[in-house]
Protein backbone atom coordinates (compact mmCIF):
# COMPACT_ATOMS: atom_id res chain seq x y z
CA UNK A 1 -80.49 -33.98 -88.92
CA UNK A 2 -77.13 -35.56 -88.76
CA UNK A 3 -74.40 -34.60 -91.27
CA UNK A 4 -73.25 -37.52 -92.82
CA UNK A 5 -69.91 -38.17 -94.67
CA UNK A 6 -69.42 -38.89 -98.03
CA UNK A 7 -68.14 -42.52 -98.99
CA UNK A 8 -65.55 -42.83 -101.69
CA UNK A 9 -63.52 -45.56 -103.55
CA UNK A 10 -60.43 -44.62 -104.09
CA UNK A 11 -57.71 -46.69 -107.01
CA UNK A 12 -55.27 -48.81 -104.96
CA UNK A 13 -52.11 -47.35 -107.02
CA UNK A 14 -53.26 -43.53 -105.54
CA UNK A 15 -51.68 -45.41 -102.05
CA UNK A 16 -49.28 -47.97 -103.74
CA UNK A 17 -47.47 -46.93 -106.44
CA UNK A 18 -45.61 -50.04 -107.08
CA UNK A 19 -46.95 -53.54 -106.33
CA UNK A 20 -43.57 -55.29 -105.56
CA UNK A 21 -42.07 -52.82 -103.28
CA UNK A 22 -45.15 -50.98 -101.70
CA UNK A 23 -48.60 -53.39 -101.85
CA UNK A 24 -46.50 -56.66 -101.34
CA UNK A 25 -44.87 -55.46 -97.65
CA UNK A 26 -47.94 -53.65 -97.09
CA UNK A 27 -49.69 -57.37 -97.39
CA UNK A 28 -47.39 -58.94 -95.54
CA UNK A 29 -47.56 -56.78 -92.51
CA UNK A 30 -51.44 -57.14 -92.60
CA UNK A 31 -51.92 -60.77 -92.99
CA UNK A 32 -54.82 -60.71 -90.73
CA UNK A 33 -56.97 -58.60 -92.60
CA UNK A 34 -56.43 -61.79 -95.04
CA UNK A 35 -56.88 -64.47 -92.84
CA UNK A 36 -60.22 -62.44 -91.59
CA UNK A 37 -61.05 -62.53 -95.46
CA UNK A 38 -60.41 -66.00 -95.94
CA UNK A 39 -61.67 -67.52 -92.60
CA UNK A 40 -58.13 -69.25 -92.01
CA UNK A 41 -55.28 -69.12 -89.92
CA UNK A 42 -52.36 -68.35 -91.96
CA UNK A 43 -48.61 -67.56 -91.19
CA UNK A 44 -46.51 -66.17 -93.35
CA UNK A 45 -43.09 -68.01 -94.57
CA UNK A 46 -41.57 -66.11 -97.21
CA UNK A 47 -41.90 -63.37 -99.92
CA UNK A 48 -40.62 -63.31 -103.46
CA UNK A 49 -40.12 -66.85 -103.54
CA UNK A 50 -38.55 -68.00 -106.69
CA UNK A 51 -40.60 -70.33 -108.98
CA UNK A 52 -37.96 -70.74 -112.03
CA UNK A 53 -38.10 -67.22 -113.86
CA UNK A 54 -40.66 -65.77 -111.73
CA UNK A 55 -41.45 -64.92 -108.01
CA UNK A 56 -44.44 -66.04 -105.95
CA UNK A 57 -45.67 -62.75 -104.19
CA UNK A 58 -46.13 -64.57 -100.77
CA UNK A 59 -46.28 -67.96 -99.36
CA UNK A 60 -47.93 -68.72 -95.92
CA UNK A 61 -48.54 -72.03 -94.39
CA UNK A 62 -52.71 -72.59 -93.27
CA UNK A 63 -51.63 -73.24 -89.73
CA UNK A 64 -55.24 -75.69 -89.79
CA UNK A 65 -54.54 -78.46 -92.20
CA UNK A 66 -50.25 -77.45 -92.64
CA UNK A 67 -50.86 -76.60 -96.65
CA UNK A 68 -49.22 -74.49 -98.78
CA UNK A 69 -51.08 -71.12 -99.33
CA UNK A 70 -49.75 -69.20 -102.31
CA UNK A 71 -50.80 -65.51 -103.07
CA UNK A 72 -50.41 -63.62 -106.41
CA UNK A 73 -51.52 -59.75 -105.71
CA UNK A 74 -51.48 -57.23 -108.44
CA UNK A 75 -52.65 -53.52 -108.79
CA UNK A 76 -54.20 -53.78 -112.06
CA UNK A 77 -57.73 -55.57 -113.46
CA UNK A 78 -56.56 -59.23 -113.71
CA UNK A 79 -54.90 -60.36 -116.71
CA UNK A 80 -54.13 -64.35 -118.31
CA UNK A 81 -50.57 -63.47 -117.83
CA UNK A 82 -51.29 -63.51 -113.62
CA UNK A 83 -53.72 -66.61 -114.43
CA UNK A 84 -50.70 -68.46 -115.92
CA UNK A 85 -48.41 -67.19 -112.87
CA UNK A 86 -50.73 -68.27 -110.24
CA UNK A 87 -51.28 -71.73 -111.61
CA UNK A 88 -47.31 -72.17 -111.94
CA UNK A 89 -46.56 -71.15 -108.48
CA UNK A 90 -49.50 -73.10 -107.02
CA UNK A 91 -48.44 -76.33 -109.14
CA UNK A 92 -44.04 -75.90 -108.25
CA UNK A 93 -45.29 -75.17 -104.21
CA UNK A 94 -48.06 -78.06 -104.78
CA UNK A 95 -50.68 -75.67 -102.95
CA UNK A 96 -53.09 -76.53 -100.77
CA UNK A 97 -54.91 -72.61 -100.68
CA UNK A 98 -54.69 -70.62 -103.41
CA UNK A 99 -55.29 -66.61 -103.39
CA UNK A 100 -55.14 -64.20 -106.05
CA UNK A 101 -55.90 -60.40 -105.54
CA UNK A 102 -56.79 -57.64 -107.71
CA UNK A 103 -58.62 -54.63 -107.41
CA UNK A 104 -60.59 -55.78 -110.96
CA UNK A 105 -61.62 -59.25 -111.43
CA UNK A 106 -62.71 -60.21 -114.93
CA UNK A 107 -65.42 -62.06 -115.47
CA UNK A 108 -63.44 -64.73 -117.49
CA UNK A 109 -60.92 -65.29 -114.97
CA UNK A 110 -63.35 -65.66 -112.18
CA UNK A 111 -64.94 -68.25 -113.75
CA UNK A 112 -61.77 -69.87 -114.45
CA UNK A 113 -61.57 -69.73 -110.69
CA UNK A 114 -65.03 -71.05 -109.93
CA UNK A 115 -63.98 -74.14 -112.37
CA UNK A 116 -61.05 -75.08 -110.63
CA UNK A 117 -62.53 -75.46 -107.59
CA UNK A 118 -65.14 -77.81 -109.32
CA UNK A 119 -62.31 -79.94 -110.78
CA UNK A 120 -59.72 -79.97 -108.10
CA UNK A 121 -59.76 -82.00 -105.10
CA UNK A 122 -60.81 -81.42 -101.57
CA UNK A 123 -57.87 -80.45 -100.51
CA UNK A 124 -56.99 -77.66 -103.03
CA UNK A 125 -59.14 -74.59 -102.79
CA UNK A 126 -58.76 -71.45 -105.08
CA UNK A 127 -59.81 -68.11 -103.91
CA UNK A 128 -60.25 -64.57 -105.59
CA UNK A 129 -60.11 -61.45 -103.68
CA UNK A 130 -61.47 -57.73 -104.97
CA UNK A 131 -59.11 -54.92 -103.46
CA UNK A 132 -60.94 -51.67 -102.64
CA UNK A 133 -59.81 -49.05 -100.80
CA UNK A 134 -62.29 -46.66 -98.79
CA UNK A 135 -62.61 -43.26 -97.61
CA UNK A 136 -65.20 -41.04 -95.73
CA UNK A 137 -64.52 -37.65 -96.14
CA UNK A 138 -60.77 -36.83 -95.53
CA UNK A 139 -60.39 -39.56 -93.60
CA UNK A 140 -57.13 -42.16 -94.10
CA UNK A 141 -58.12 -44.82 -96.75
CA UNK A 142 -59.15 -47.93 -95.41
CA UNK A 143 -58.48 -51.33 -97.26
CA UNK A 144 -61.91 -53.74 -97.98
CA UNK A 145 -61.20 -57.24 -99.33
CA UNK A 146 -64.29 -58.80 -101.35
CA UNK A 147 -64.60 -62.68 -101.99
CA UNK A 148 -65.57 -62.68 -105.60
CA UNK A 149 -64.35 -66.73 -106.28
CA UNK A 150 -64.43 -69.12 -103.51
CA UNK A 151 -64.39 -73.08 -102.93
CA UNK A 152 -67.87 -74.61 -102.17
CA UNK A 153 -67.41 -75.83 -99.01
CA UNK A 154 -70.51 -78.13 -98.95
CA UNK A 155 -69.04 -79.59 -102.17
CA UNK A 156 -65.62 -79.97 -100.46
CA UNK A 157 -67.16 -81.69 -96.99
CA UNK A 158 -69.30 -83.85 -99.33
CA UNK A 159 -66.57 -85.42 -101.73
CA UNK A 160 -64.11 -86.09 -98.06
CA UNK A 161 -67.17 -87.16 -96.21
CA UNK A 162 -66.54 -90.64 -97.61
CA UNK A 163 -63.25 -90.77 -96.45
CA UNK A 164 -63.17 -89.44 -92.61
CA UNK A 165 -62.89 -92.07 -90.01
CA UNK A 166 -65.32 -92.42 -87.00
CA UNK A 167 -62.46 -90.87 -84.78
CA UNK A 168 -61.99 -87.51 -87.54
CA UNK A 169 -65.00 -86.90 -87.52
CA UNK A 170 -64.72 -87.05 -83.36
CA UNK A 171 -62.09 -84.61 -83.63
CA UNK A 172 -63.89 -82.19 -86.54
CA UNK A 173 -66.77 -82.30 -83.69
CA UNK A 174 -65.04 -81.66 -81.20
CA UNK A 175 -63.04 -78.47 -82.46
CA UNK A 176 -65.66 -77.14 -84.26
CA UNK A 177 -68.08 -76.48 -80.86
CA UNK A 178 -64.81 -75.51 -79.31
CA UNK A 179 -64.16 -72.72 -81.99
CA UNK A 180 -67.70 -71.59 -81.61
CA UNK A 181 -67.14 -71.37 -77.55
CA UNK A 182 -64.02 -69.86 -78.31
CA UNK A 183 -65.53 -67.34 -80.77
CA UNK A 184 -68.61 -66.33 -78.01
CA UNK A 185 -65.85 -65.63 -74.93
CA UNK A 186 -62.99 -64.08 -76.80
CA UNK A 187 -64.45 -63.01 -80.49
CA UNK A 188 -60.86 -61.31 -81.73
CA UNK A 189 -58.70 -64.25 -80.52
CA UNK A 190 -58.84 -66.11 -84.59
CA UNK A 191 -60.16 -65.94 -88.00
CA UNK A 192 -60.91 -69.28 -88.28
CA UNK A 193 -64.43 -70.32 -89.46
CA UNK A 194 -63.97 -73.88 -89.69
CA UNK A 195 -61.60 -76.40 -88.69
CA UNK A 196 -60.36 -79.66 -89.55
CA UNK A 197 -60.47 -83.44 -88.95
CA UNK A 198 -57.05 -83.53 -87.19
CA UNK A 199 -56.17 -83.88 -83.57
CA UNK A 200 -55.28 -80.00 -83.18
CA UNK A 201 -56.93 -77.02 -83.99
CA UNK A 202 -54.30 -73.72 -84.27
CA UNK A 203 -54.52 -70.13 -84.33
CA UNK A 204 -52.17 -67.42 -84.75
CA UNK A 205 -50.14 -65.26 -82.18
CA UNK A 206 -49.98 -62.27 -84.37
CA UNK A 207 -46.81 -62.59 -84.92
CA UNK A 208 -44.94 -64.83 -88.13
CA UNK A 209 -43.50 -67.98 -86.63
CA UNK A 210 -45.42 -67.45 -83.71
CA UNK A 211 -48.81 -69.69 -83.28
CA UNK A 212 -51.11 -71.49 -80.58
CA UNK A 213 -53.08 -74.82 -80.33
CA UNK A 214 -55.17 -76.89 -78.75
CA UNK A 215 -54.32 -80.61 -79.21
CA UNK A 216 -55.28 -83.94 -78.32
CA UNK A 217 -51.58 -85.56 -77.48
CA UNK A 218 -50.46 -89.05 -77.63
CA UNK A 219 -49.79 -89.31 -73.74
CA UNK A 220 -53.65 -89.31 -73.51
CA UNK A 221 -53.36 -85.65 -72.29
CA UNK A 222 -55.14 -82.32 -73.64
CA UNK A 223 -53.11 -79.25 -74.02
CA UNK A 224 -52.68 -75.66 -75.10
CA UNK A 225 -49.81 -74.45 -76.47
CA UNK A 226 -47.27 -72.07 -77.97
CA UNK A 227 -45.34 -73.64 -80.63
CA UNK A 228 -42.44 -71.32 -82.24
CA UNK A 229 -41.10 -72.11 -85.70
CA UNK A 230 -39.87 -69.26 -87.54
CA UNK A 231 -37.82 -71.41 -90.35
CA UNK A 232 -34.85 -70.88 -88.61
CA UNK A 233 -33.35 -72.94 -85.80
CA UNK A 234 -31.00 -70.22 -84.39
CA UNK A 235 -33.95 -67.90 -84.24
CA UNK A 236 -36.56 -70.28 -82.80
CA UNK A 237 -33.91 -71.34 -79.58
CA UNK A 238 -32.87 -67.54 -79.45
CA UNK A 239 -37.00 -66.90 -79.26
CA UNK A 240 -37.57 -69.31 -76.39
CA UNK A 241 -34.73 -68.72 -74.54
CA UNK A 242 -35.72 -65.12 -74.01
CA UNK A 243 -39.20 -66.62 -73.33
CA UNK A 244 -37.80 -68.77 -70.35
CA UNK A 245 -35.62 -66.36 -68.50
CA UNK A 246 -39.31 -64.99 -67.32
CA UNK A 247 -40.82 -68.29 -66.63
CA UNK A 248 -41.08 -67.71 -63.09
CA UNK A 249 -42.85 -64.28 -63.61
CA UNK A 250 -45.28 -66.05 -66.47
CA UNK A 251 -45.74 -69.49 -64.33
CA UNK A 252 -47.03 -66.93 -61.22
CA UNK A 253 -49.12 -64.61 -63.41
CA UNK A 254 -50.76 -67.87 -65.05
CA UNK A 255 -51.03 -70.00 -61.52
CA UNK A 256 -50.60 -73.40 -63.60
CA UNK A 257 -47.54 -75.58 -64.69
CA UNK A 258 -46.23 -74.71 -67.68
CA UNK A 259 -43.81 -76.89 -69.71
CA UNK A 260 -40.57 -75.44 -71.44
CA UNK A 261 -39.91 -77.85 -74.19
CA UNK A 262 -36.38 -76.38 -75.96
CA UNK A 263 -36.31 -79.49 -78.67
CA UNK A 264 -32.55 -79.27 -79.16
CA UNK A 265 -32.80 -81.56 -81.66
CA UNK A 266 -35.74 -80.10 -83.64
CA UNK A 267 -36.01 -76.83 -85.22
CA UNK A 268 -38.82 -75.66 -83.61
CA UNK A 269 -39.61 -75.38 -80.42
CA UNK A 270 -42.75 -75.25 -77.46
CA UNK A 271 -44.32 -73.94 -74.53
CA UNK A 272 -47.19 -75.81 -73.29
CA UNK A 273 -50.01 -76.18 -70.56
CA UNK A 274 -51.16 -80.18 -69.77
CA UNK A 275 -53.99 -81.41 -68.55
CA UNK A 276 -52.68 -83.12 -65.08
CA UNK A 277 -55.28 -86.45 -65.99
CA UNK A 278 -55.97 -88.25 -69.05
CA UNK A 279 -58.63 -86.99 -71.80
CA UNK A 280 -59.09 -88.57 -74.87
CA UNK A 281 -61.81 -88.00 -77.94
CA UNK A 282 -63.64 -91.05 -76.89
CA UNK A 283 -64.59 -89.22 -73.29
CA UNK A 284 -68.37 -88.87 -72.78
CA UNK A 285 -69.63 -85.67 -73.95
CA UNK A 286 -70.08 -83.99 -70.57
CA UNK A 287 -66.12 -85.01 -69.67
CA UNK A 288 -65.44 -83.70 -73.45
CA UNK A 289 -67.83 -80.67 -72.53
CA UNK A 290 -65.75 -79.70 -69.41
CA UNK A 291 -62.40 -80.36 -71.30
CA UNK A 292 -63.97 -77.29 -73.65
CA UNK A 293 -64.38 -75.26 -71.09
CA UNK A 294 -61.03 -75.78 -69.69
CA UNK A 295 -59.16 -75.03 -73.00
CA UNK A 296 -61.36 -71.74 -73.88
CA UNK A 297 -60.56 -70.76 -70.19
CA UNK A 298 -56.93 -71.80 -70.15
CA UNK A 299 -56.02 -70.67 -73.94
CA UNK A 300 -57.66 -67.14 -73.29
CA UNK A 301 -55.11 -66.45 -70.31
CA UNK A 302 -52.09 -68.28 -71.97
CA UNK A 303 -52.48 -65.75 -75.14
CA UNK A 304 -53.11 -62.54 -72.54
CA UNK A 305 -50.06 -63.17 -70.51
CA UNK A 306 -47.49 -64.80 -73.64
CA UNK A 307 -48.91 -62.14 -76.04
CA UNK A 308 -46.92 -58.59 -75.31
CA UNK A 309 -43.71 -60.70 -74.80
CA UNK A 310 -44.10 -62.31 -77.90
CA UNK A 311 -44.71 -59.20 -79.66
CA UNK A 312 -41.58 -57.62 -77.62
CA UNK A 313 -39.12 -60.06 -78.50
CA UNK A 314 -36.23 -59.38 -80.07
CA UNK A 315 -34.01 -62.66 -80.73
CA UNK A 316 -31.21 -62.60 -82.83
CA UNK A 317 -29.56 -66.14 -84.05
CA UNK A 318 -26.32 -67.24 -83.00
């Protein structure tokens, strides 16, 4: 027979010894893991974020719906003292997504959890996340989140339902068989599980500032792009300009127009890929069909060739 390894759980605090200085960066650093937990894009903004005398672990931005996400993490069983924390940072950021981690949930507080997503509104969803970390044999630990609190999501869909226009709900249809197409040809590209009602639908480029999207634009055109905001202005031009000294190289390797779109006056900046006719929602289903196609297609190379120079970059603001 087969010799199998042994399977242990170890404590989180045998790897981090200190939550603010160890497990916080540590979280940072690995935000997909999260956003694989969660089913969202997220991108990180900042870290220790004041909130009068305290300090919101992390703060990310759902790339999806543009809320707030704030997330409280803590290396001990969960406490009312973190309850109270996570509640005031969600309330002074006015949260859209709110995540709270512990290696020990109590029952009472995720049931507090569970209740505030029966209370709150669609738009406000409360999560809470069981750290483990596992080993087999000597092997390096590995981290496992657990969902033990989540929003209901046929609840949620069924109190907005009411309020989604014909052409949402267009859009919500439209995105959602494109993320499944996107899913089946390139299964590691996002972490989304659902989308929205918007005109876009956005992923993450695996970097922080750095994101994609497919959007329906108000020039009746269809595009994928690469939309750079980093919260800093300096950065973001810095970013692109290094970007654009190879556009030559990237416009060859892709075969297809791209558009450099600095936004001097803006903070952030975007490269994109147009559809050369117009496509809008209200296109029959086999024109909105191809237009899929297209944008799984298109989006797949855009990320292979923009990827490595994103993660290569190196700007530094003026």
């Amino acid at each position: 027979m087969k010799e199998l390894g042994q399977l242990k759980r170890l404590s989180p605090k045998e790897v981090w010894k200190h939550e603010a200085t160890e497990f916080t960066p540590w979280l940072r650093d690995n935000m997909s893991l999260l956003a694989d937990t969660l089913g969202i894009e997220v991108d990180l903004v900042e870290r220790e974020v004041p909130v009068g005398d305290f300090a919101a672990d992390l703060v990310a931005k759902d790339l999806n719906s543009d809320r707030w996400v704030v997330i409280e993490n803590q290396l001990d069983p969960t406490d009312h003292k973190h309850l109270g924390q996570v509640l005031t940072y969600a309330a002074n950021r006015k949260a859209g997504v709110v995540v709270w981690i512990s290696p020990e949930f109590r029952d009472e507080h995720r049931q507090a959890l569970e209740w505030l997503n029966d209370v709150t509104g669609e738009d406000i969803d409360f999560f809470g996340l069981q750290l483990e970390l596992l080993q087999i044999d000597d092997s390096p630990a590995a981290p496992n989140f657990s969902v033990v609190a989540r929003p209901s999501t046929w609840q949620k869909e069924a109190r907005k339902r009411g309020q989604i226009t014909p052409k949402q709900q267009a859009y919500h249809d439209f995105f959602s068989a494109l993320l499944k197409e996107l899913k089946a040809g390139a299964p590691h590209v996002t972490s989304a599980q659902s989308v929205g009602y918007e005109n876009w639908f956005a992923f993450s480029a695996g970097r922080s500032g750095f994101s994609y999207s497919f959007s329906f634009t108000l020039k009746r055109r269809f595009r994928v792009e690469l939309y750079i905001d980093q919260g800093d202005q300096a950065l973001n031009k810095a970013a692109f300009d290094l970007l654009h000294k190879e556009k030559d190289t990237i416009s060859a390797e892709l075969g297809l127009p791209i558009e450099w779109e600095r936004l001097d006056a803006r903070r952030a900046c975007r490269v994109a890929i147009d559809t050369q006719d117009i496509r809008h929602i209200t296109d029959p289903p086999d024109t909105l069909a191809e237009l899929r196609k297209w944008a799984v297609d298109t989006g797949v190379r855009f990320r292979s060739v923009m990827g490595p120079r994103i993660q290569g970059l190196k700007p530094e603001s003026s």
